[in-house]
N, C-alpha and C. Protein backbone atom coordinates (compact mmCIF):
# COMPACT_ATOMS: atom_id res chain seq x y z
N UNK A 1 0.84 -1.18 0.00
CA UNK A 1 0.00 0.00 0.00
C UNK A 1 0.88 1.25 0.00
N UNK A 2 0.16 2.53 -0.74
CA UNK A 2 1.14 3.79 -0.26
C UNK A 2 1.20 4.39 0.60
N UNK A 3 2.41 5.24 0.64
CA UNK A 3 1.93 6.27 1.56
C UNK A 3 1.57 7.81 0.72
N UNK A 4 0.48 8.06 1.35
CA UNK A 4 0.22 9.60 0.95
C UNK A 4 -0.15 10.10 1.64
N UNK A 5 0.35 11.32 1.02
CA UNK A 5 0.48 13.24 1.83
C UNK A 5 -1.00 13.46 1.09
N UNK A 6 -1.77 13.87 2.39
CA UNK A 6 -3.41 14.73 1.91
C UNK A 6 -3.12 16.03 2.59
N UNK A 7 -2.66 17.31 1.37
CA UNK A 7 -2.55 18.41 1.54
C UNK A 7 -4.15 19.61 1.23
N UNK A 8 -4.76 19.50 2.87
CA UNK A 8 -5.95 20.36 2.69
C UNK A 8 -5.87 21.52 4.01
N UNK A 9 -6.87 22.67 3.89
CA UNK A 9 -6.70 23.35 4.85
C UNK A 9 -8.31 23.12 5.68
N UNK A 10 -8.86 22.24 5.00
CA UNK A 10 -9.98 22.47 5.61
C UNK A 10 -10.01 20.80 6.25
N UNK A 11 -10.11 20.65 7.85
CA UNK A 11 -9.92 19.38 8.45
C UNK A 11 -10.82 18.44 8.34
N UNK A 12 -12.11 18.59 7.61
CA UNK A 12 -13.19 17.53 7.72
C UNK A 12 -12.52 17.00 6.22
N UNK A 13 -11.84 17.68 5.22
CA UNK A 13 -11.53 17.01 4.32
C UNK A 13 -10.48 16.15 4.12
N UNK A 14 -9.44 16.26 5.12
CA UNK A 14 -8.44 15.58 5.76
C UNK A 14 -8.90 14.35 6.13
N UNK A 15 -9.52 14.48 7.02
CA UNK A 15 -10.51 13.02 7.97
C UNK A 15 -11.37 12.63 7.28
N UNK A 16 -11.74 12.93 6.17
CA UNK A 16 -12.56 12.16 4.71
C UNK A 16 -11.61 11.14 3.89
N UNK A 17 -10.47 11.95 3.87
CA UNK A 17 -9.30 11.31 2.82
C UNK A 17 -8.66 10.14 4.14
N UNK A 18 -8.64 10.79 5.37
CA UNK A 18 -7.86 9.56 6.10
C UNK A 18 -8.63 8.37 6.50
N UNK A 19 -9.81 8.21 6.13
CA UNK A 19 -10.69 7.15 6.40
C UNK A 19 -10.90 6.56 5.68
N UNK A 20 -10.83 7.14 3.88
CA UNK A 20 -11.12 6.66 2.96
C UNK A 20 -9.63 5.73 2.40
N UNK A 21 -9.09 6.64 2.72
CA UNK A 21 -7.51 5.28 2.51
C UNK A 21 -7.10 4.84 3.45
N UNK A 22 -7.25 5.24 4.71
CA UNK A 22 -7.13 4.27 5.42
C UNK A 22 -7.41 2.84 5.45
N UNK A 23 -8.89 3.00 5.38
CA UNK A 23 -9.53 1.81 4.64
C UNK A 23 -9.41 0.86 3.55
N UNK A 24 -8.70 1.37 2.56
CA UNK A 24 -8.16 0.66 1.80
C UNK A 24 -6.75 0.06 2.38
N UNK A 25 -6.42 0.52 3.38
CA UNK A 25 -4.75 -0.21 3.52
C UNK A 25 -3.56 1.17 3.51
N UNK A 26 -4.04 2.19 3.20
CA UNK A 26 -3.09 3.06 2.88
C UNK A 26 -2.30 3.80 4.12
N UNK A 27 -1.04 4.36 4.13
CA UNK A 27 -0.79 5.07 5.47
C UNK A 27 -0.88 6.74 5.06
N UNK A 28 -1.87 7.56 5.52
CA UNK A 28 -1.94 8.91 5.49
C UNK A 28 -0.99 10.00 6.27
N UNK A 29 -0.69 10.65 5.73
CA UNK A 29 0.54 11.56 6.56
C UNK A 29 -0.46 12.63 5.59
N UNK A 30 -0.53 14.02 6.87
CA UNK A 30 -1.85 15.42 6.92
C UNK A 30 -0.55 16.48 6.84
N UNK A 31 -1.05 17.56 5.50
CA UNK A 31 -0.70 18.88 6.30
C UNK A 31 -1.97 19.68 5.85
N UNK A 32 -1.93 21.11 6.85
CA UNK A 32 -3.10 21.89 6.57
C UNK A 32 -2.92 22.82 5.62
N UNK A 33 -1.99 23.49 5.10
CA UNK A 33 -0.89 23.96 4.02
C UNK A 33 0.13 23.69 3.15
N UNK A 34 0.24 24.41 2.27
CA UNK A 34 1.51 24.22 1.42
C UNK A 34 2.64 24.24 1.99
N UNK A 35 3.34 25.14 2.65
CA UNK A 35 4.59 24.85 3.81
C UNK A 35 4.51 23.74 4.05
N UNK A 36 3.18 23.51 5.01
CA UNK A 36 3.73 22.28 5.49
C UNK A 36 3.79 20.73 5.01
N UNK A 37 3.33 20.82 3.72
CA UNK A 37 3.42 19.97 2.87
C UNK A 37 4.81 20.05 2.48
N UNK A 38 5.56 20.81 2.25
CA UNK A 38 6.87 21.18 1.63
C UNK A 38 7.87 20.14 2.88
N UNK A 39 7.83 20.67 3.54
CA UNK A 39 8.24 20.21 5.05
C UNK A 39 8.08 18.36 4.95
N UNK A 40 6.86 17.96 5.13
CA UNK A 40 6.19 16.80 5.06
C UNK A 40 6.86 16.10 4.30
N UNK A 41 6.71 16.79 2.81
CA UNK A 41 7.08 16.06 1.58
C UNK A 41 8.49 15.33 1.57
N UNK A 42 9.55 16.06 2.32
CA UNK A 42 11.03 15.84 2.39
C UNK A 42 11.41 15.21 3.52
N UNK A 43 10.57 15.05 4.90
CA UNK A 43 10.56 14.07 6.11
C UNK A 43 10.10 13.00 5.47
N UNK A 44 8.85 12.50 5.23
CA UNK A 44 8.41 11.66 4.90
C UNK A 44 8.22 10.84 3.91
N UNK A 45 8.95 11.25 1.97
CA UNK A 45 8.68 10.86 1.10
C UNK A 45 7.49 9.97 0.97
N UNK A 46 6.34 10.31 1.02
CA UNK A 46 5.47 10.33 0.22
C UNK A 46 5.63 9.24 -1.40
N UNK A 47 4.23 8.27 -1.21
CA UNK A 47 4.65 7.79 -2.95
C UNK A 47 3.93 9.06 -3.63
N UNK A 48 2.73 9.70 -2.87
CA UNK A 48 1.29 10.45 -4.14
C UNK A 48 1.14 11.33 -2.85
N UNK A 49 1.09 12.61 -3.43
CA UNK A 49 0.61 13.90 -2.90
C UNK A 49 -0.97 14.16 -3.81
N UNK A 50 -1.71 14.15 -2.55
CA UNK A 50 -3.20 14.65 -2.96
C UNK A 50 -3.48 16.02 -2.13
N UNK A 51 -3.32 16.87 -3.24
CA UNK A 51 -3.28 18.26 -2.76
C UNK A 51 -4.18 19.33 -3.57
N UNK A 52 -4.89 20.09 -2.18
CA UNK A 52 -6.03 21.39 -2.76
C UNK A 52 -4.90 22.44 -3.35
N UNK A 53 -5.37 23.16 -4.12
CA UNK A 53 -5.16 24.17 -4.99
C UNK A 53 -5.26 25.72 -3.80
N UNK A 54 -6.77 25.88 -3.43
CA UNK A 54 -6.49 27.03 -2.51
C UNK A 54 -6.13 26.85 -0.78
N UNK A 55 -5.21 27.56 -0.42
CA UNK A 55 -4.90 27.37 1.10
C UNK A 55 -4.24 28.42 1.52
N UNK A 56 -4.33 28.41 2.80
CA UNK A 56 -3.61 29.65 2.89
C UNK A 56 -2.55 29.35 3.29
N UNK A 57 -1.36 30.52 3.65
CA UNK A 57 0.22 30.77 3.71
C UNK A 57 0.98 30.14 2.27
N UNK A 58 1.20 29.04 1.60
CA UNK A 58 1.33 28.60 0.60
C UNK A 58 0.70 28.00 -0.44
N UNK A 59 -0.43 28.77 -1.18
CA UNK A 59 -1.32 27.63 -1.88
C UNK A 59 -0.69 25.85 -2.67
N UNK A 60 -1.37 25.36 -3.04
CA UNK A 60 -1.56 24.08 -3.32
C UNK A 60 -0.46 24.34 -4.88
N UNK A 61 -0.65 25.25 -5.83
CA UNK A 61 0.11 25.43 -7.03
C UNK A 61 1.39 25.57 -6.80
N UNK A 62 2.17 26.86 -5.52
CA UNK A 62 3.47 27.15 -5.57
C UNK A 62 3.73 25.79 -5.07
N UNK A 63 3.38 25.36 -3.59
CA UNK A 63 3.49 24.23 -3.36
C UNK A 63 3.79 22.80 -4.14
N UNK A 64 3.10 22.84 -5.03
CA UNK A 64 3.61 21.92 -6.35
C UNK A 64 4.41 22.28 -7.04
N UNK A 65 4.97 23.62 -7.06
CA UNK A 65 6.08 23.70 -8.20
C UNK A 65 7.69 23.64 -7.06
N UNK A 66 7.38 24.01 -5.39
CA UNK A 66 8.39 23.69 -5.18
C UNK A 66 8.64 22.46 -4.90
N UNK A 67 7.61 21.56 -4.62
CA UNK A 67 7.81 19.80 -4.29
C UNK A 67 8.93 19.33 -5.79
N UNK A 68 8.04 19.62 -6.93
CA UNK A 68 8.37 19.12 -8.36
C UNK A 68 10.04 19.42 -8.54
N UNK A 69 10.05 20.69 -7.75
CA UNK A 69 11.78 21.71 -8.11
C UNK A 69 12.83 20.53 -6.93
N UNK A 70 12.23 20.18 -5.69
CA UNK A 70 13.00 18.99 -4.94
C UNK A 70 12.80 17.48 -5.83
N UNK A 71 12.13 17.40 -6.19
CA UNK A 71 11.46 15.63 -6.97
C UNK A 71 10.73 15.81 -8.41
N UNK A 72 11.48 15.85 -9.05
CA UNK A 72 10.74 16.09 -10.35
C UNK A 72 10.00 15.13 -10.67
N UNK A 73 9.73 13.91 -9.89
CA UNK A 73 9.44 12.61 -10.09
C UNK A 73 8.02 12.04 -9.04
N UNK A 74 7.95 13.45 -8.72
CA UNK A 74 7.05 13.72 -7.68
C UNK A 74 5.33 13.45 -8.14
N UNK A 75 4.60 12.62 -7.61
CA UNK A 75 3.70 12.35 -8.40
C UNK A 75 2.06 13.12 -7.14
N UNK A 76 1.97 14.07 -8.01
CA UNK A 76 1.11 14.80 -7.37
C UNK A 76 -0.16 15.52 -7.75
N UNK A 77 -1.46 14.50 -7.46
CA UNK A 77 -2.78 14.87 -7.95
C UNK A 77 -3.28 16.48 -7.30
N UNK A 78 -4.01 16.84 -7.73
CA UNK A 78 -4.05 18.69 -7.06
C UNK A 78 -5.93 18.34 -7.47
N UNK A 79 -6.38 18.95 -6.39
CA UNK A 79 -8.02 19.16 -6.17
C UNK A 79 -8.38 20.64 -5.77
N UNK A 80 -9.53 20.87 -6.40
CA UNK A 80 -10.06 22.16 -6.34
C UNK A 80 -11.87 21.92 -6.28
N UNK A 81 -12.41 23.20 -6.16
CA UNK A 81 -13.98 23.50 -6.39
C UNK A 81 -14.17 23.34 -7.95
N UNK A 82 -15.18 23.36 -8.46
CA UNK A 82 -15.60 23.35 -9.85
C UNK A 82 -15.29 24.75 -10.27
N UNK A 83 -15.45 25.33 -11.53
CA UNK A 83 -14.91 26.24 -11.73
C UNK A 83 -13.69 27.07 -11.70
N UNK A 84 -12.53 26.53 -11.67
CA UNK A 84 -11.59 26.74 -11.53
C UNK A 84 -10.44 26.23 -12.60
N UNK A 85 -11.14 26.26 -13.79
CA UNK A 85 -10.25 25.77 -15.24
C UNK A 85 -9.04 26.48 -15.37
N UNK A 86 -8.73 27.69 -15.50
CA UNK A 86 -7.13 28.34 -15.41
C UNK A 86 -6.44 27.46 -14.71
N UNK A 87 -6.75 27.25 -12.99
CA UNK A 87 -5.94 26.71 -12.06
C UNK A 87 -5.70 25.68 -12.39
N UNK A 88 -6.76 24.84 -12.99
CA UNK A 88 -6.02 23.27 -13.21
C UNK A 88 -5.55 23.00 -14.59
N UNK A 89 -5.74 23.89 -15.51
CA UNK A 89 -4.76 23.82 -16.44
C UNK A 89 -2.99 24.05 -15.94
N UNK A 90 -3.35 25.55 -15.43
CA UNK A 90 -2.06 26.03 -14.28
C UNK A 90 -0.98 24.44 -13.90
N UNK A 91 -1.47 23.79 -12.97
CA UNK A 91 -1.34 23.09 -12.27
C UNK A 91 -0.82 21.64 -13.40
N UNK A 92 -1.68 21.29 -14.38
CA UNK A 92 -1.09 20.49 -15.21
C UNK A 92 0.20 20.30 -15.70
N UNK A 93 0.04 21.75 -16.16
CA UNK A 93 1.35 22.39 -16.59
C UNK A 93 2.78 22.58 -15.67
N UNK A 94 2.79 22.48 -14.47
CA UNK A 94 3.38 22.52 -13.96
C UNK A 94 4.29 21.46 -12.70
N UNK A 95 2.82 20.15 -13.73
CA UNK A 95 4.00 19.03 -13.34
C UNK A 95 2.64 17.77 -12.34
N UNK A 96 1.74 18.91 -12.23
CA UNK A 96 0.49 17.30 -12.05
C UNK A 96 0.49 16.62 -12.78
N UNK A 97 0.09 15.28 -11.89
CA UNK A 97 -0.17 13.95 -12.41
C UNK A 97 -2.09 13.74 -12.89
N UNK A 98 -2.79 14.58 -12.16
CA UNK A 98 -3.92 14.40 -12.51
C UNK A 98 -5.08 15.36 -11.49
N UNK A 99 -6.26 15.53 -11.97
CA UNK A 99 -6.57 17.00 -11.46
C UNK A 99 -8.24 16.15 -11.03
N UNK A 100 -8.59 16.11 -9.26
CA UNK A 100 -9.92 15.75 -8.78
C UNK A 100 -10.58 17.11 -8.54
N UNK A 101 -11.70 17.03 -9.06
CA UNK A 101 -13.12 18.16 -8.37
C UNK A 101 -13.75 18.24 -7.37
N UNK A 102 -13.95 19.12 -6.71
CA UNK A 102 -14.30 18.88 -5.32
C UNK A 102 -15.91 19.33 -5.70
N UNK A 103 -16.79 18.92 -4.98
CA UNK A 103 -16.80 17.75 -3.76
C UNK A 103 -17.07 16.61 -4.94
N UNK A 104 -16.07 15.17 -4.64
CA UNK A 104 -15.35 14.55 -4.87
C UNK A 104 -16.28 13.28 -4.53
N UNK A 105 -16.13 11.92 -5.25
CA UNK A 105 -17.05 10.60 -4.78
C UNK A 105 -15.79 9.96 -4.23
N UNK A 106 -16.00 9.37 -3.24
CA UNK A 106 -14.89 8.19 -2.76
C UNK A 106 -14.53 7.29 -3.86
N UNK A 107 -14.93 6.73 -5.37
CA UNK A 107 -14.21 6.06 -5.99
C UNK A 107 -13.41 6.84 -7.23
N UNK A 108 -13.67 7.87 -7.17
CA UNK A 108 -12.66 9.29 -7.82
C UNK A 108 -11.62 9.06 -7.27
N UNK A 109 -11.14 9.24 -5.85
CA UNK A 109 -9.97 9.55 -5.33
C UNK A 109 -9.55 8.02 -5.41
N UNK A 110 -10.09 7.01 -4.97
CA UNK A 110 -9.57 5.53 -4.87
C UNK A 110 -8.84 5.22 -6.57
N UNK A 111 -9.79 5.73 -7.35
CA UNK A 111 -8.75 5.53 -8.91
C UNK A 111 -7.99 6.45 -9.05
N UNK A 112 -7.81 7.33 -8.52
CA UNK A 112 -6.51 8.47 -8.83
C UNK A 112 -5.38 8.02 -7.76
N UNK A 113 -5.68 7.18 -6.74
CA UNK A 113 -4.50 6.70 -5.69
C UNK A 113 -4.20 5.62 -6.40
N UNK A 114 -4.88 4.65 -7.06
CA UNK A 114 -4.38 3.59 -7.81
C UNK A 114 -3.88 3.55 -9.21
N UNK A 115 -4.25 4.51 -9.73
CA UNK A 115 -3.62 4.87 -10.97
C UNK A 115 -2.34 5.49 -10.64
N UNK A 116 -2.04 6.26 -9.59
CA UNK A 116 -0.52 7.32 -9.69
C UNK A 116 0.10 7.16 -8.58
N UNK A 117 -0.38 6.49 -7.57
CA UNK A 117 0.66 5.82 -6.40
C UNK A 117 2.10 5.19 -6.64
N UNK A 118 2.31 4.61 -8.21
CA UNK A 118 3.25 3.89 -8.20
C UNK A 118 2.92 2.63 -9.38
C-alpha cells in the first residue's frame, strides 16, 4: 500500500481522505498547508501527494512547483472547487499527475490513488 500526503486546509476534508484510505490499507501523513506539505514532503517521502489548490500561507500550485523543483518525479494529484479551469490547467502544466473536483465521490480519489501511487 502507499503512503500519501493529503494536503488540505480544511480538516473535515483531511478526515474524509484519512478514512477513505485508510480503509483501503493506505498510510496517510496530513498537512493543513503548502509549507507544510513542503516540510512533510522531504521528512516523509510520500509515494502520491493529494493536494487542494487554494490554502492559505502557501497555496496548493506554488506548493507543487516547489515539491516538483525537490522531486521532479514527484507524483502529485491537485483538487479544487468546480470552476476553476485556469488553475487546473495552471497546475497540469506545472507538473500534475492528474486533477480531482471537489466535492469529490470516494471512488474518484480511490482511482486516482491507484492509478498514480506507483
Amino acid at each position: 500500500m502507499a503512503k500519501i500526503l493529503v494536503v488540505d486546509d480544511a480538516q473535515f476534508v483531511r478526515v474524509r481522505y484519512r478514512k477513505l484510505l485508510g480503509e483501503e490499507g493506505h498510510e496517510v501523513v496530513e498537512a493543513n498547508d503548502g509549507q507544510q506539505a513542503l516540510e512533510l514532503y522531504e521528512k516523509e517521502g510520500p509515494d502520491l501527494v493529494l493536494m487542494d489548490i487554494t490554502m492559505p500561507v502557501m497555496d496548493g500550485l506554488e506548493a507543487l512547483e516547489k515539491i516538483r523543483e525537490q522531486d521532479s518525479d514527484a507524483r502529485i494529484v491537485m483538487s479544487s472547487a468546480m470552476g476553476q479551469e485556469r488553475m487546473v490547467i495552471k497546475a497540469i502544466q506545472s507538473g500534475a499527475r492528474d486533477f480531482i473536483v471537489k466535492p469529490f465521490e470516494p471512488e474518484t480519489i480511490l482511482e486516482a490513488v491507484e492509478k498514480h501511487s506507483g
